[in-house]
Protein backbone atom coordinates (compact mmCIF):
# COMPACT_ATOMS: atom_id res chain seq x y z
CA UNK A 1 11.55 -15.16 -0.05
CA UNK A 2 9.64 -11.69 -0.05
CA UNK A 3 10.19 -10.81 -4.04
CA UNK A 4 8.57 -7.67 -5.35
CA UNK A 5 6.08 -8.47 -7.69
CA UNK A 6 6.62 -7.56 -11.58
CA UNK A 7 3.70 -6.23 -12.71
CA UNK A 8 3.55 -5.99 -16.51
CA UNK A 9 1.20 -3.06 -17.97
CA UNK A 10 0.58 -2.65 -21.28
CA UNK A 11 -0.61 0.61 -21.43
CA UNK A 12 1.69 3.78 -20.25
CA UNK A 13 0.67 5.14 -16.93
CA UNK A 14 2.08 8.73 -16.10
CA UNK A 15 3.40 7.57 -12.12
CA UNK A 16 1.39 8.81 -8.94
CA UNK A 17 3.10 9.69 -5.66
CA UNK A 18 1.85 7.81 -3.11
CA UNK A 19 2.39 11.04 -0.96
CA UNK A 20 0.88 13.54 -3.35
CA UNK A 21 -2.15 14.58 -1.11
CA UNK A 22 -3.23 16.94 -2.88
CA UNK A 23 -4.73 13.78 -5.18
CA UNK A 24 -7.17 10.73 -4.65
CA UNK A 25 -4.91 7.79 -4.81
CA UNK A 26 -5.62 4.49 -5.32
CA UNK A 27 -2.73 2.51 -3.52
CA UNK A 28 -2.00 -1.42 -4.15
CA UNK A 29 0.11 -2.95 -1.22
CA UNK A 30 1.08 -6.38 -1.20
CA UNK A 31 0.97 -7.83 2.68
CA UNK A 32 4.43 -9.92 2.71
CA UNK A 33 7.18 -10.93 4.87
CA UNK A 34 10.41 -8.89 4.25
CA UNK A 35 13.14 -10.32 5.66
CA UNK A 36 15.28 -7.20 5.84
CA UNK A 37 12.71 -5.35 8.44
CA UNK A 38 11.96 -9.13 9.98
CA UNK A 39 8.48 -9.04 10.01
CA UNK A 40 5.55 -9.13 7.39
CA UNK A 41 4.25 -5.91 6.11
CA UNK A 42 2.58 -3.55 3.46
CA UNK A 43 4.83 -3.17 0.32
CA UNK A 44 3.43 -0.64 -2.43
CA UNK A 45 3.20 -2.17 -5.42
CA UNK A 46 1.68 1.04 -7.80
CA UNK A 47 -0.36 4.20 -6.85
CA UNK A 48 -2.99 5.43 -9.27
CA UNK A 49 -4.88 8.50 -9.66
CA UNK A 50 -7.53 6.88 -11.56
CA UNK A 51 -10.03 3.93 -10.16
CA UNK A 52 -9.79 1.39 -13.04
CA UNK A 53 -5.75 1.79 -13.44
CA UNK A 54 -5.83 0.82 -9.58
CA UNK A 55 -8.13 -1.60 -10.15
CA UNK A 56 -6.50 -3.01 -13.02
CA UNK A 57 -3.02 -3.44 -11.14
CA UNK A 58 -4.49 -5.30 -8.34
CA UNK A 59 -5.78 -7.66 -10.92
CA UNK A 60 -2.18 -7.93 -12.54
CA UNK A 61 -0.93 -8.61 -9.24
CA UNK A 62 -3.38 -10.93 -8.20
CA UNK A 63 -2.48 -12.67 -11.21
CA UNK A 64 1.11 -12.67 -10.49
CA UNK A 65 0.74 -13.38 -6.86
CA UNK A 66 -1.51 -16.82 -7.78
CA UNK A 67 1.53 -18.35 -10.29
CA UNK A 68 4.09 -17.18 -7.61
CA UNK A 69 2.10 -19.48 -5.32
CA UNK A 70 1.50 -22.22 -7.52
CA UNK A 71 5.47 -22.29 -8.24
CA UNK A 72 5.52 -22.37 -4.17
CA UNK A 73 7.62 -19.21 -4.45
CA UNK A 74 4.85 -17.37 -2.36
CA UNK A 75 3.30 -17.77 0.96
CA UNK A 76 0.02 -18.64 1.37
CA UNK A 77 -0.36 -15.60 4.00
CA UNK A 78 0.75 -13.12 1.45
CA UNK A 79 -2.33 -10.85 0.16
CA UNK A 80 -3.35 -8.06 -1.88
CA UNK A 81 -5.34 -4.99 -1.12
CA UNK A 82 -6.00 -1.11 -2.59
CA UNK A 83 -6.44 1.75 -0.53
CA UNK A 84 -8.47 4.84 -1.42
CA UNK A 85 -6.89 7.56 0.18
CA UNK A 86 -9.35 11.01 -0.40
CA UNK A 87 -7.20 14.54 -1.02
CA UNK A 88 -6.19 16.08 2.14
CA UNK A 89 -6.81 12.74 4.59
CA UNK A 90 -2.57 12.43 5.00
CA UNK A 91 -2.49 16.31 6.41
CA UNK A 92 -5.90 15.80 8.71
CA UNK A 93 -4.48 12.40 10.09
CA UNK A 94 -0.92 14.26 10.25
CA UNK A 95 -3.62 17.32 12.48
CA UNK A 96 -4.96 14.34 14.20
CA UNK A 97 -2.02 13.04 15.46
CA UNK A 98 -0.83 15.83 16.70
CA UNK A 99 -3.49 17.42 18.13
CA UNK A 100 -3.65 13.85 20.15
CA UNK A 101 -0.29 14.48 21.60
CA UNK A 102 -0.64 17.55 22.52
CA UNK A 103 -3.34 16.43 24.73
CA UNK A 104 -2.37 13.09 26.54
CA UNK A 105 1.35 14.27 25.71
CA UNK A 106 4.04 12.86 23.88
CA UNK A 107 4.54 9.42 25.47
CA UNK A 108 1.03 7.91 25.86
CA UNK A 109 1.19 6.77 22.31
CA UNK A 110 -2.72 7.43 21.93
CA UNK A 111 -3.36 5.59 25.84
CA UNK A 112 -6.10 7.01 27.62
């Protein structure tokens, strides 16, 4: 049931890692049910180094997301959403977490 979404752009968009952090990104992710992993989650659907080309795929997929509903080849929980992510926040959360570990050790999982 989960099918990627085919977004169609017109204009030609040099591609964005989604892991460059070096970058602000501007991440779309559609919220779905994949039946592979068995459980609904965040799919990338384009990354984007520039606001309005994020902005403007979330709109496309939107788009495409409302006919794959009307055509009932969507679920209604399904949903779209775009993620900033600032240069640098992957390698401070990757800090973070370790930092975290290394002080309630490796198997509280962030318990106090």
């Amino acid at each position: 049931m989960a099918r990627a979404l085919r977004i169609v752009n017109t204009r030609t968009v040099a591609p964005v890692d989604s892991a460059d952090d070096s970058i602000r990104r501007y991440i779309v992710h559609l919220y779905t049910y994949v039946p592979d992993r068995r459980e609904r989650t965040h799919i990338e659907v384009g990354c984007f180094d520039t606001e309005a080309e994020g902005t403007r795929c979330l709109g496309d997929a939107y788009l495409e997301l409302a006919s794959r509903r009307a055509s009932g080849e969507a679920d209604s929980r399904d949903r779209l959403s775009m993620v900033i992510k600032e240069p640098g926040v992957d390698e401070h959360n990757r800090r973070r977490r370790i930092e975290e570990r290394r002080w309630h050790g490796p198997h509280s999982q962030g318990r106090l």
